[in-house]
Protein backbone atom coordinates (compact mmCIF):
# COMPACT_ATOMS: atom_id res chain seq x y z
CA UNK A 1 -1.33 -13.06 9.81
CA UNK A 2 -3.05 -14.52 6.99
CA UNK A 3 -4.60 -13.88 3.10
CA UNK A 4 -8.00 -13.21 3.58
CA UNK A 5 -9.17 -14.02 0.20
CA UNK A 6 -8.51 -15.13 -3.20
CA UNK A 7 -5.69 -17.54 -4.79
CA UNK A 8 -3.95 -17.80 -1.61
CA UNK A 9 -6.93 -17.08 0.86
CA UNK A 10 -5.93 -18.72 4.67
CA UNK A 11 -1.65 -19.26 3.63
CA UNK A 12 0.12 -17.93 6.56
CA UNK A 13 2.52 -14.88 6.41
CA UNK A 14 5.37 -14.06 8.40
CA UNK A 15 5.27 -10.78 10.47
CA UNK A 16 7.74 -7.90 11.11
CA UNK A 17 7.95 -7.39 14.63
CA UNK A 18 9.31 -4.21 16.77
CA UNK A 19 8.40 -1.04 17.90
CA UNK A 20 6.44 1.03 15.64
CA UNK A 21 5.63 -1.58 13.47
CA UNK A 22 1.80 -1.18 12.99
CA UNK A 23 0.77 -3.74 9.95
CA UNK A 24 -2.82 -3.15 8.80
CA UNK A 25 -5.70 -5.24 10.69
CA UNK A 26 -7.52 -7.79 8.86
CA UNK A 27 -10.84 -5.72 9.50
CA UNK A 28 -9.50 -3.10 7.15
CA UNK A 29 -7.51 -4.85 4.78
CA UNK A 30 -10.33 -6.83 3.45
CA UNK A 31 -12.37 -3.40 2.90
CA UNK A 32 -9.60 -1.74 1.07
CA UNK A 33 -9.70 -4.95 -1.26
CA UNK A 34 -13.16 -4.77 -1.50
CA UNK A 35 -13.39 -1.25 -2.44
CA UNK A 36 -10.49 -1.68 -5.03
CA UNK A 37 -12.55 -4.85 -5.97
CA UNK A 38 -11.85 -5.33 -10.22
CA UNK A 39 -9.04 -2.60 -10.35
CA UNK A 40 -7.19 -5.23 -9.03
CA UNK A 41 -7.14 -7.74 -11.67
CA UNK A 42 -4.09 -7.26 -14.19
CA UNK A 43 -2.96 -4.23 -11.99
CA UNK A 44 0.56 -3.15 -11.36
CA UNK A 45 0.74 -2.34 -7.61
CA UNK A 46 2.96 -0.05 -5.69
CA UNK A 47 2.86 -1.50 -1.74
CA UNK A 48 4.23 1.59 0.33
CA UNK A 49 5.96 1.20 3.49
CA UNK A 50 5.14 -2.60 2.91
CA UNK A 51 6.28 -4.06 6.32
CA UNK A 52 5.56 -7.58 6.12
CA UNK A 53 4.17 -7.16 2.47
CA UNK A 54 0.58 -8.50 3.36
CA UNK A 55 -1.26 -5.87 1.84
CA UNK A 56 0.58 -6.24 -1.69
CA UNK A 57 0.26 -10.21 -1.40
CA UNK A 58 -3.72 -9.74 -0.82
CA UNK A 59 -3.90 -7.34 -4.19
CA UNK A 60 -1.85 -10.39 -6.19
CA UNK A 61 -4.10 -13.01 -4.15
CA UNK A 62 -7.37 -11.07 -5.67
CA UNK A 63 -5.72 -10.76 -9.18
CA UNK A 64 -2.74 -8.27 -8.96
CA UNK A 65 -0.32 -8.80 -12.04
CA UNK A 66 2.58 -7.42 -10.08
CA UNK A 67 3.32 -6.07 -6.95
CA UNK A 68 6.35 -3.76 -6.23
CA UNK A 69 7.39 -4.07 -2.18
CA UNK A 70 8.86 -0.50 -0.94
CA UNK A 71 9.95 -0.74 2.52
CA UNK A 72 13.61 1.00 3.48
CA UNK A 73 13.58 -1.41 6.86
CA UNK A 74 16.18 -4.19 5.99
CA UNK A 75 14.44 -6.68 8.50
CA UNK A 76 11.07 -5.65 7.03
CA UNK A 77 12.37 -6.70 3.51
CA UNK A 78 13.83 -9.97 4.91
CA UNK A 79 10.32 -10.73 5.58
CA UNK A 80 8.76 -9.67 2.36
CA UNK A 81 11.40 -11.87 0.94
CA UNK A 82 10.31 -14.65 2.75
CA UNK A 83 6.81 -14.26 1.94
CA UNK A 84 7.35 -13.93 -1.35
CA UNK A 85 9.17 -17.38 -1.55
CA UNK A 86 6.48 -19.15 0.75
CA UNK A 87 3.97 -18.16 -1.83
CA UNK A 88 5.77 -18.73 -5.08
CA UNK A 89 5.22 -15.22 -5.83
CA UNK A 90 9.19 -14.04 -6.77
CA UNK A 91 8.42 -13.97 -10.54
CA UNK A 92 5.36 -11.12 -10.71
CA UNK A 93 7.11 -9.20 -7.58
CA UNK A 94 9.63 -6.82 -6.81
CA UNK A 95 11.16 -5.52 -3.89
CA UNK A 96 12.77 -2.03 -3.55
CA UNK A 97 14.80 -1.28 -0.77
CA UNK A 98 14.33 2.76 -0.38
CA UNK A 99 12.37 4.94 1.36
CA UNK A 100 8.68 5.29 0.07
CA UNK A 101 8.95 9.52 -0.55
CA UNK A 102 11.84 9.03 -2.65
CA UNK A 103 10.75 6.16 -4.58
CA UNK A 104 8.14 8.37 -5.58
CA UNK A 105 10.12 11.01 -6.47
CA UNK A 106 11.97 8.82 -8.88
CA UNK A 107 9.56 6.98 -10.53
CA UNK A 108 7.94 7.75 -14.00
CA UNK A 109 4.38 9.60 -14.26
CA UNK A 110 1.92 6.81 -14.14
CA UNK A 111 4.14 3.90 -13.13
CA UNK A 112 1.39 1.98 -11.46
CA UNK A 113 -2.41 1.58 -11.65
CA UNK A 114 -2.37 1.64 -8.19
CA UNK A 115 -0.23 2.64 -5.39
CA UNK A 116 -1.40 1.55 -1.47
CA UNK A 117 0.42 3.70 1.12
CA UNK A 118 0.56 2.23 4.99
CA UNK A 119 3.22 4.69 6.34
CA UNK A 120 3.42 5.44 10.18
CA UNK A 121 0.97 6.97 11.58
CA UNK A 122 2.87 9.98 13.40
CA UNK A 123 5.27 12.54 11.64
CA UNK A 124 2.91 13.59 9.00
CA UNK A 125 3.33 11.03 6.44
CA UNK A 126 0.27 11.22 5.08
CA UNK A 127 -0.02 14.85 3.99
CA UNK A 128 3.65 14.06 3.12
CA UNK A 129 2.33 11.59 0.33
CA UNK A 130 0.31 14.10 -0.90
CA UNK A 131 2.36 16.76 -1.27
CA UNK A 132 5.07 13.99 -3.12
CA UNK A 133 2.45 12.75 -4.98
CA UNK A 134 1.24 15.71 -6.17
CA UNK A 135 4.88 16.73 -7.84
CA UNK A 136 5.30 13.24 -9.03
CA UNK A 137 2.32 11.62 -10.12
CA UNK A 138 3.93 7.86 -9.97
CA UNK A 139 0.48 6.21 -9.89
CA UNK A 140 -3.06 6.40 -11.69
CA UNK A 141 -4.49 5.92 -8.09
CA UNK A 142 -2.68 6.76 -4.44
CA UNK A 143 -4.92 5.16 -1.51
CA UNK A 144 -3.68 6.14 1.93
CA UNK A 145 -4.47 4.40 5.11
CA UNK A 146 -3.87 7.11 7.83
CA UNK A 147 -5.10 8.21 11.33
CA UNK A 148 -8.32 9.53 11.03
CA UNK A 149 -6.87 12.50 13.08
CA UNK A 150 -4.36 13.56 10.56
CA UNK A 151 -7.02 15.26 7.89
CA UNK A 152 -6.38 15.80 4.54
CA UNK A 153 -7.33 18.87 2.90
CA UNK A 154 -10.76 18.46 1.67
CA UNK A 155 -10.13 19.31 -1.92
CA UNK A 156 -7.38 16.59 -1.40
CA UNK A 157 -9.76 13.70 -0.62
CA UNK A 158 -11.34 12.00 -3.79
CA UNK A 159 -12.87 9.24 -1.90
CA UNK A 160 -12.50 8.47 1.82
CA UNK A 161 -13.50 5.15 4.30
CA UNK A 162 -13.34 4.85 8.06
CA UNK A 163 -12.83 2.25 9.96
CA UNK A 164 -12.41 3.14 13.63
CA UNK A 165 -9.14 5.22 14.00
CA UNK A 166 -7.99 4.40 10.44
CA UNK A 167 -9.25 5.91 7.65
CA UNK A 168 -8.45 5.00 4.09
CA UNK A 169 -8.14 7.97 1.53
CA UNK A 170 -7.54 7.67 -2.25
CA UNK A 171 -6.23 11.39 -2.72
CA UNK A 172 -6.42 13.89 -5.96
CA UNK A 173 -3.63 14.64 -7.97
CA UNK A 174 -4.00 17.71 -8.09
CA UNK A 175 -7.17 18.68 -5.92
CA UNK A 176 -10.24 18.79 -9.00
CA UNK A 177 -9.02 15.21 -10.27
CA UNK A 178 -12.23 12.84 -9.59
């Protein structure tokens, strides 16, 4: 796996491999980060279920300030770790070992301009987010990449992308939010 684009575009990342480990193709990790396109720059990030922490390294490749890593997998955060070191990144990063629903549930209304959520696709995570996000508004933005078969509640869906079986949803907080 690689950065796609900006201050790091082509560096090499180390992977998380295993069963149900599904990191986000290259195909739709380069639209998310065009459709986040200048929120980006200067933005404190909140990478969800970060895996291998390639989707927070692309945000602080295109301009990021800092990136917080939330993964509760303790190989997964070995690898962020890594990552982190074979970019130079350690100083504008941080790396929280917990699971993603309570870190949200902890952390202070507005936290982060943005928050991007990868969780597993089975088990409901998705309308999960919502609901946590919706008690605890941790972020100015929540995106979502989900399957495109677990539907949001319309009201819930500010904007919304598809890319195959994966869409990517930026959700209300509280369903009339813009």
């Amino acid at each position: 796996m690689r950065i796609i684009a900006g201050t790091w575009k082509g560096r090499r990342l180390a992977t998380v491999r295993g069963r149900g480990v599904r990191p986000t193709t290259d195909r739709v990790r380069e639209a998310w980060m065009s459709i986040l396109g200048d929120r980006l720059r200067g933005a404190d990030v909140a990478d969800l279920f970060a895996g291998s922490g390639a989707l927070g390294l692309e945000a602080m490749s295109r301009g990021a300030a800092h990136v917080a890593f939330v993964e509760r997998s303790h190989r997964a955060v070995r690898t962020i770790e890594r990552n982190i070191r074979t970019l130079g990144a350690r100083a504008a990063t941080t790396v929280i070992r917990i699971d993603a629903l309570s870190h949200i549930r902890n952390t202070a209304a507005d936290h982060y301009d943005l928050a991007l959520a990868d969780p597993p696709y089975e088990h409901g995570y998705a309308l999960r987010l919502l609901a946590a996000y919706r008690q605890a508004p941790f972020a100015r933005e929540l995106w979502i990449e989900h399957d495109v078969r677990e539907a949001l509640p319309p009201e819930a869906v500010a904007e919304q992308r598809r890319y195959g079986d994966t869409a990517l949803t930026r959700v209300t907080r509280t369903g009339d939010d813009p």
